[in-house]
Structures are given as structure tokens and as C-alpha cells.
N, C-alpha and C. Protein backbone atom coordinates (compact mmCIF):
# COMPACT_ATOMS: atom_id res chain seq x y z
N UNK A 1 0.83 -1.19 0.00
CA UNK A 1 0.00 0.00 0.00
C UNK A 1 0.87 1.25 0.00
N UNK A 2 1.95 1.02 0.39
CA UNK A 2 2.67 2.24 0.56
C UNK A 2 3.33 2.81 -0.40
N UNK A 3 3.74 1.91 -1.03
CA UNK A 3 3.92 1.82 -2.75
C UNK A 3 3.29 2.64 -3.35
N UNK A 4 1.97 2.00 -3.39
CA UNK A 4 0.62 2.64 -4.13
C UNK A 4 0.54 4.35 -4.09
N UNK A 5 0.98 4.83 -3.09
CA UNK A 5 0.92 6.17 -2.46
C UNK A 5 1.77 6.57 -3.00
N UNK A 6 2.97 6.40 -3.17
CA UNK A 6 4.40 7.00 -3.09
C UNK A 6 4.25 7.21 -4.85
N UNK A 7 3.68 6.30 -5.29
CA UNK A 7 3.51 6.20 -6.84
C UNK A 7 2.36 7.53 -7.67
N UNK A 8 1.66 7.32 -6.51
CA UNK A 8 0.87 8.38 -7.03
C UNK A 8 0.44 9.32 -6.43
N UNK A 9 1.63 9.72 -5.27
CA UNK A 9 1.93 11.07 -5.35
C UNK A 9 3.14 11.33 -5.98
N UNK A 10 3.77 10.75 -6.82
CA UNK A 10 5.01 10.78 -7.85
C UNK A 10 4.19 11.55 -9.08
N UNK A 11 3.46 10.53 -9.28
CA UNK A 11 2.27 10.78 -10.43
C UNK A 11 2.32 12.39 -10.19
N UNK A 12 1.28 12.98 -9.34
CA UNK A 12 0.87 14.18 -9.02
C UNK A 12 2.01 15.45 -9.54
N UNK A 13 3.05 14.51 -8.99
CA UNK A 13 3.94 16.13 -9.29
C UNK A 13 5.01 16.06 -10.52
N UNK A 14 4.55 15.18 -11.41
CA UNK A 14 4.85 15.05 -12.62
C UNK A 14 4.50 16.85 -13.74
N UNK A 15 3.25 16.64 -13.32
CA UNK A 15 2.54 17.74 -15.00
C UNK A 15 2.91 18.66 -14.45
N UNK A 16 3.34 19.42 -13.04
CA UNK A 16 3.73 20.06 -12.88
C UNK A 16 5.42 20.55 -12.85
N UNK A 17 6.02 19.46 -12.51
CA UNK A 17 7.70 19.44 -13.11
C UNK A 17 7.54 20.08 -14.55
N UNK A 18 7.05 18.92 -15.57
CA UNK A 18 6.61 19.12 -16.74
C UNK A 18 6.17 19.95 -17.50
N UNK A 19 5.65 21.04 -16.53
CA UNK A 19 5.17 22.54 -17.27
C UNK A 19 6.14 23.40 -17.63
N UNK A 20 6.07 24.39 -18.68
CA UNK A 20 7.21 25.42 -18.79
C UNK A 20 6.81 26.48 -18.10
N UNK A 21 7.83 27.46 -17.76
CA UNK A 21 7.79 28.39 -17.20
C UNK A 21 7.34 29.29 -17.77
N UNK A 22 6.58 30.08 -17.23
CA UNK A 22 5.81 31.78 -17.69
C UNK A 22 6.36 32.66 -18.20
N UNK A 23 6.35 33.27 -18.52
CA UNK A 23 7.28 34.98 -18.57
C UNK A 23 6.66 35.35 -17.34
N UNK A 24 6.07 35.75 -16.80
CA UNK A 24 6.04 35.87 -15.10
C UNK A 24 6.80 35.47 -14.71
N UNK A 25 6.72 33.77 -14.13
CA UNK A 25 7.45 33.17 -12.96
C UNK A 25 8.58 33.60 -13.44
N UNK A 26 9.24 33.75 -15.00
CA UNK A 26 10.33 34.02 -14.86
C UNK A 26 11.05 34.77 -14.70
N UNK A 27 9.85 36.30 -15.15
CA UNK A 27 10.94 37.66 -14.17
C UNK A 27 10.57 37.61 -12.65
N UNK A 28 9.50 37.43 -12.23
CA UNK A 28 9.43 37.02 -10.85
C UNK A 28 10.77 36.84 -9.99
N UNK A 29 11.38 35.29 -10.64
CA UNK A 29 12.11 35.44 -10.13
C UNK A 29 13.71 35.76 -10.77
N UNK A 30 13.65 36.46 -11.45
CA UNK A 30 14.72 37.01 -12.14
C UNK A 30 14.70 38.44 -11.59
N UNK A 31 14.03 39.07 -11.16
CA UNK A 31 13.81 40.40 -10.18
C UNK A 31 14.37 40.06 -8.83
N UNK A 32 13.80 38.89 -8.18
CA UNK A 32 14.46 38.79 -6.81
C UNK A 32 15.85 38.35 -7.06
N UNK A 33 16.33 37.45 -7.83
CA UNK A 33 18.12 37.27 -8.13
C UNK A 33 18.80 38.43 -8.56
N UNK A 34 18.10 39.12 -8.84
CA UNK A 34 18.81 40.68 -9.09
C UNK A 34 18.94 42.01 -8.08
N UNK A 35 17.65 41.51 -7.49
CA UNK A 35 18.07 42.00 -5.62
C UNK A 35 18.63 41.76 -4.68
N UNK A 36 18.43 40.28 -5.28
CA UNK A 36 19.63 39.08 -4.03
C UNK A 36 21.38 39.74 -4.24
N UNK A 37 21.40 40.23 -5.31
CA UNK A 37 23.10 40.66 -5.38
C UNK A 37 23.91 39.22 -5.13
N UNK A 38 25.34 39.47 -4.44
CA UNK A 38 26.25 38.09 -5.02
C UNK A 38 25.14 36.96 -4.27
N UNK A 39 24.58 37.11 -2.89
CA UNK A 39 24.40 36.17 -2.69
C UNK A 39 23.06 35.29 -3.26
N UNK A 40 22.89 35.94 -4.41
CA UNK A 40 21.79 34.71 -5.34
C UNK A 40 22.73 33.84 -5.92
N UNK A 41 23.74 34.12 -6.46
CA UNK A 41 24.30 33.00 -6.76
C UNK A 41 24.53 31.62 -6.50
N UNK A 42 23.56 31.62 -5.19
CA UNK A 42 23.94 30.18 -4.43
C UNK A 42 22.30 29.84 -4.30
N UNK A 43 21.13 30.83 -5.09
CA UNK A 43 20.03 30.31 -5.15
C UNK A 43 19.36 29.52 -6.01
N UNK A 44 18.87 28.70 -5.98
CA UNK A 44 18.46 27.54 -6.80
C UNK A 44 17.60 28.10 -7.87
N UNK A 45 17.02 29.28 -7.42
CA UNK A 45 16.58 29.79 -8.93
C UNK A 45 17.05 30.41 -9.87
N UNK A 46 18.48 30.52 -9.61
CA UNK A 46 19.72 30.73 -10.54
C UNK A 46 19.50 29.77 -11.80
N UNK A 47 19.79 28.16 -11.17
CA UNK A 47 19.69 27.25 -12.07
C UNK A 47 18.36 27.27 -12.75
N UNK A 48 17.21 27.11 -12.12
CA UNK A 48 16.19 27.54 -12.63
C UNK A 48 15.87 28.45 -14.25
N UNK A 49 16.29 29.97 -13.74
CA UNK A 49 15.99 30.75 -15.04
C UNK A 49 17.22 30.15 -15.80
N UNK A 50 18.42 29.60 -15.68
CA UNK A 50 19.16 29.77 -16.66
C UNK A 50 19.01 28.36 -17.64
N UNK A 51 18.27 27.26 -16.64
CA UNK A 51 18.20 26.32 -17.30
C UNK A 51 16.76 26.61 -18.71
N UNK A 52 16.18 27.46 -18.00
CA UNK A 52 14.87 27.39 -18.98
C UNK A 52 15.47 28.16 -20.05
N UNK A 53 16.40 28.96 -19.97
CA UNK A 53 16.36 29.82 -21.01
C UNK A 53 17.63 29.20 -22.18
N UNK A 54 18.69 28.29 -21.37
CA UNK A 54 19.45 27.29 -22.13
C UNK A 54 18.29 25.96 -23.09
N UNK A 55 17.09 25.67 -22.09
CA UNK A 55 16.63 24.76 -22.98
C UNK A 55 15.59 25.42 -23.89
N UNK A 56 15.47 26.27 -24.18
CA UNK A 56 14.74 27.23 -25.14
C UNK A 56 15.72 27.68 -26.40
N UNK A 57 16.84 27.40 -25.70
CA UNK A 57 17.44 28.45 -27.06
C UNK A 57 18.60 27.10 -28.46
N UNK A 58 18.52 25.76 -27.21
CA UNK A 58 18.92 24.46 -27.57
C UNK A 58 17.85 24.78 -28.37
N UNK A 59 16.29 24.16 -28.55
CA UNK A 59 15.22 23.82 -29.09
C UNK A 59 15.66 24.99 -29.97
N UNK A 60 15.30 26.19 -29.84
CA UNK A 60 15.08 27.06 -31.17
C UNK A 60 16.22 26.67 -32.57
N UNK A 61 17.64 26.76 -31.69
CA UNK A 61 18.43 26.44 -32.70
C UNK A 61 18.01 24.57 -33.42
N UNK A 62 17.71 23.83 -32.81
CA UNK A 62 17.17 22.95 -33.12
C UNK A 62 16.04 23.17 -34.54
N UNK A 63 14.86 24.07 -34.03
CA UNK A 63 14.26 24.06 -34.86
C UNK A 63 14.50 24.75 -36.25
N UNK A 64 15.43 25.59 -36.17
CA UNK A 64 16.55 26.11 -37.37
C UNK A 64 17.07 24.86 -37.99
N UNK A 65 17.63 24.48 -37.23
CA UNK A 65 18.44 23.45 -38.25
C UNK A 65 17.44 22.48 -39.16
N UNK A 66 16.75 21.67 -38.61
CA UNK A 66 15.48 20.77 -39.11
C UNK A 66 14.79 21.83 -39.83
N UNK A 67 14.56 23.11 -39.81
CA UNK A 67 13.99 23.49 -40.70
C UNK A 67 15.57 23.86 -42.19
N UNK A 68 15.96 23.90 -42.20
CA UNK A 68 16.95 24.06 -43.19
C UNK A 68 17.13 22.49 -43.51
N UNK A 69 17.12 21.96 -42.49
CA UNK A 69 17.19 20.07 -43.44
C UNK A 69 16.45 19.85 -43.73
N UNK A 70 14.94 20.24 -43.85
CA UNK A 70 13.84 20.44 -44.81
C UNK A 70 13.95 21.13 -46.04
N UNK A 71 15.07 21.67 -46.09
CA UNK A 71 15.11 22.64 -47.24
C UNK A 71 14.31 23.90 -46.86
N UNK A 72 13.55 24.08 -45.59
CA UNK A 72 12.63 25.46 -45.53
C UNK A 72 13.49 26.65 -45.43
N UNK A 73 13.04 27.63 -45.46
CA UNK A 73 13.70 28.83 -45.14
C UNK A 73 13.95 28.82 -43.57
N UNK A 74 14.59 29.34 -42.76
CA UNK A 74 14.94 29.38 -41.25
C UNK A 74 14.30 30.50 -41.00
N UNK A 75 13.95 30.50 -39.66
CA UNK A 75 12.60 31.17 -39.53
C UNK A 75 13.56 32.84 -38.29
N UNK A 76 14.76 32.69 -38.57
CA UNK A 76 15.85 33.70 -38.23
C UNK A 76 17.20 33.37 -38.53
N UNK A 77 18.21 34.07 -39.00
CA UNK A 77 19.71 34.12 -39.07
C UNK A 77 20.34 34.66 -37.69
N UNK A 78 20.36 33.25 -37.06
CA UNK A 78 21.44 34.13 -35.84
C UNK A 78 22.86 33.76 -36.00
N UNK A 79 23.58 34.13 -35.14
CA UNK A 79 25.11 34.05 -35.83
C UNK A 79 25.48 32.46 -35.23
N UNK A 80 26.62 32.33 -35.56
CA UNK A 80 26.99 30.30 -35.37
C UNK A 80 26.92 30.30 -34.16
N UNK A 81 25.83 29.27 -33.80
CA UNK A 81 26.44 28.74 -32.08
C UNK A 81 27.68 29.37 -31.28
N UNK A 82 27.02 30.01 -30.15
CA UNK A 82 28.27 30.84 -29.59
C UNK A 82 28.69 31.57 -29.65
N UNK A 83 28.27 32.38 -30.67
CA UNK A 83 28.85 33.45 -31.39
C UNK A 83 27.14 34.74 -30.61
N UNK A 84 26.12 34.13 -30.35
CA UNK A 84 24.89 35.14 -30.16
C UNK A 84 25.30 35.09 -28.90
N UNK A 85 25.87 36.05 -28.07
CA UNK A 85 25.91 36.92 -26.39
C UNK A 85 24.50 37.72 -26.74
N UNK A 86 23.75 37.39 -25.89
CA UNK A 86 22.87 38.05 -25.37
C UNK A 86 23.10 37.96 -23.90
N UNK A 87 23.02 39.11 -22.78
CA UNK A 87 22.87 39.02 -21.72
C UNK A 87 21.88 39.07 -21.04
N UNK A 88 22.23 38.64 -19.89
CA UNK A 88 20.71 38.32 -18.80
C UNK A 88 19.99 39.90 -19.02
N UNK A 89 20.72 40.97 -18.60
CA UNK A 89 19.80 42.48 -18.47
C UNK A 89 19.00 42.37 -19.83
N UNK A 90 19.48 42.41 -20.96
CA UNK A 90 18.88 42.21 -22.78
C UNK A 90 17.40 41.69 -22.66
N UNK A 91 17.53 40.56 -22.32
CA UNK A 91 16.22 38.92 -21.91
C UNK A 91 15.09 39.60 -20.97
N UNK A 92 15.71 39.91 -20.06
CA UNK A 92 14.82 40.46 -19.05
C UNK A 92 14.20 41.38 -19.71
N UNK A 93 14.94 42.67 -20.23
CA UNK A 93 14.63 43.88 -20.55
C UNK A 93 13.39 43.42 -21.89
N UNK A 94 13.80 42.77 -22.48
CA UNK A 94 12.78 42.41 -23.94
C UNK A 94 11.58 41.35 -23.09
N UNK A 95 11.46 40.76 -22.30
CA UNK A 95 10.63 39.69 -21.51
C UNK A 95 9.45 41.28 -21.15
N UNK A 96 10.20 42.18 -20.35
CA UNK A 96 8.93 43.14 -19.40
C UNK A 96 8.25 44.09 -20.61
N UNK A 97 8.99 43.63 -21.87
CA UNK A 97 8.12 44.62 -23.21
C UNK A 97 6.25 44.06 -22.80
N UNK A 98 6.60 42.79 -22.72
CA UNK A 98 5.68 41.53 -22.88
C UNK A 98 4.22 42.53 -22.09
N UNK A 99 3.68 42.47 -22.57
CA UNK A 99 1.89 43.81 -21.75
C UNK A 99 1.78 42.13 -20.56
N UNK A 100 1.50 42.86 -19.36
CA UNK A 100 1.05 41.35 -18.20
C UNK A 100 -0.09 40.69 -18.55
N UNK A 101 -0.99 41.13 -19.61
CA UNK A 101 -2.10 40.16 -19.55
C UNK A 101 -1.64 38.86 -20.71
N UNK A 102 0.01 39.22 -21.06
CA UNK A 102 0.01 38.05 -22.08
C UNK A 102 1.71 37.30 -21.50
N UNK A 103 1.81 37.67 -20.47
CA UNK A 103 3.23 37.13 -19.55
C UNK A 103 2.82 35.51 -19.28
N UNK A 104 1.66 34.93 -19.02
CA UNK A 104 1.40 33.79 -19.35
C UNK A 104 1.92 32.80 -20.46
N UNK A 105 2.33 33.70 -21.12
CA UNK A 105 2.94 32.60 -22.55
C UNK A 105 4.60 32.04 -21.61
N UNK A 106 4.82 30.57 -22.19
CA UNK A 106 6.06 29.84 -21.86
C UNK A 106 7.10 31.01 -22.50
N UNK A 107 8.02 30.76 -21.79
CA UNK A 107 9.36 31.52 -21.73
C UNK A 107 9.99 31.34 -23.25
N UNK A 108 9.44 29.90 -23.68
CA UNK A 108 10.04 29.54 -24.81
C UNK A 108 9.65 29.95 -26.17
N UNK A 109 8.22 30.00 -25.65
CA UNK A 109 7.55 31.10 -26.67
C UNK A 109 8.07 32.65 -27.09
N UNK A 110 8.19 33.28 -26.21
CA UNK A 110 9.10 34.88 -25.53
C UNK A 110 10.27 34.50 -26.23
N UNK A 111 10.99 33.61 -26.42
CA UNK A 111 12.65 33.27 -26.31
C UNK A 111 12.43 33.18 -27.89
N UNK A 112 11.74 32.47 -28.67
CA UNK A 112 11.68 32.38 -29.67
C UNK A 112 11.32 33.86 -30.46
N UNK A 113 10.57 34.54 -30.03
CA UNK A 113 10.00 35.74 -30.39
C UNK A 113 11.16 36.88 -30.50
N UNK A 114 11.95 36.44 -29.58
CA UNK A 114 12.74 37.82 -29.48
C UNK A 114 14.32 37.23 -30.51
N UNK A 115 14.41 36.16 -30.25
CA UNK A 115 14.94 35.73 -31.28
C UNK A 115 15.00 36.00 -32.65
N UNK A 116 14.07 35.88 -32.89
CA UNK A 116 13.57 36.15 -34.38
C UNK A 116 12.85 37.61 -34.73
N UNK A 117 13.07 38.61 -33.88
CA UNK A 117 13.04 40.21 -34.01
C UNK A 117 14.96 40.29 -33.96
N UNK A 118 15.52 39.86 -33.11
CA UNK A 118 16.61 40.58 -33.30
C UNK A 118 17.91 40.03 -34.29
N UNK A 119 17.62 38.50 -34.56
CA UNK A 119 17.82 38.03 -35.75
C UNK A 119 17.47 38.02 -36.72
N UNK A 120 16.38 38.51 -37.14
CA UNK A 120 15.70 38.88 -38.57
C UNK A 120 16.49 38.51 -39.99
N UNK A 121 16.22 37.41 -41.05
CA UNK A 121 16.83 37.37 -42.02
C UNK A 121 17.18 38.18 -42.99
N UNK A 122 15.84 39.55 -42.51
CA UNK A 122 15.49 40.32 -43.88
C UNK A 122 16.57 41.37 -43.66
């Protein structure tokens, strides 16, 4: 029986691991790590924003490439892997453009968007 429990409260906190992050939650807490000064660096929502915004920008370039091995047009020209520095102030600063009744959209959504304004092919 105890099993049974442990399993499905595993279950439970699955869709929520599983969700992406807001543009809220993520200046939320990208505002308090910027108040925290040095000592956010040792806060777990360090890893947090930086992981969401590393696995957003993996996927986008992802979806560049597969779209060019389709032969499609790429849906932005950013410069080679490594070569795009954008900094945390930049992200943030283009994230609070975002009007709050539409900060609900995933980060990855935002990440892609601003991507493809400041990479523009044309």
C-alpha cells in the first residue's frame, strides 16, 4: 500500500515538473536574483531561469536546423552557435516589453520571439 501512495503522489507532481515556465514566474524570479546581489548566486533559482532559457534556445536552434534540413527557409539568421551573447539584463529587458495580460505565454515562446526580431533574415 505504501507503494501505491508513493507512486501516485510521484504521479501528481509530474505535470507540474513538466510545465514550462511563464514569462512571469520568470521575471518574478529574475527580479528577486537581481536583488539578491552576489548572494543569489547560491540560489536555486539561478539554475532555474538559466536552465529554462538554455533549454529554449537548444530547441530554437534545433528548430533552425530541421527546418533548413527540410530545405525550408529558417525562420531567423542568428550568428553560429556561440557566437549570439545576449545578456541576462537584454532577456529580461525584452521579456517586461511583454503587456502582463500576455506574460502567461512559456518563456520559450518569448525566447523564440525575441529571437527572431533581433535576428531577422530580412
Amino acid at each position: 500500500m505504501k507503494q501505491s501512495i508513493g507512486a501516485a503522489a510521484w504521479l501528481l507532481l509530474l505535470p507540474a515538473a513538466a510545465q514550462a515556465m511563464s514569462v512571469e514566474q520568470f521575471l518574478t524570479k529574475a527580479h528577486a536574483l537581481q536583488a539578491g546581489g552576489p548572494a543569489a548566486a547560491a540560489s536555486p533559482d539561478l539554475a532555474l531561469v538559466r536552465d529554462e532559457i538554455k533549454s529554449s534556445a537548444v530547441a530554437y536552434r534545433a528548430d533552425i536546423e530541421a527546418d533548413r534540413a527540410a530545405g525550408k527557409p529558417p525562420r531567423s539568421c542568428p550568428p553560429p552557435r556561440g557566437q549570439a551573447k545576449i545578456d541576462s539584463k537584454t532577456l529580461v529587458a525584452s521579456f517586461e516589453t511583454i503587456p502582463a495580460a500576455n506574460r502567461d505565454m512559456s518563456v520559450k515562446t518569448a525566447f523564440y520571439a525575441f529571437m527572431d526580431k533581433r535576428y531577422s533574415c530580412r
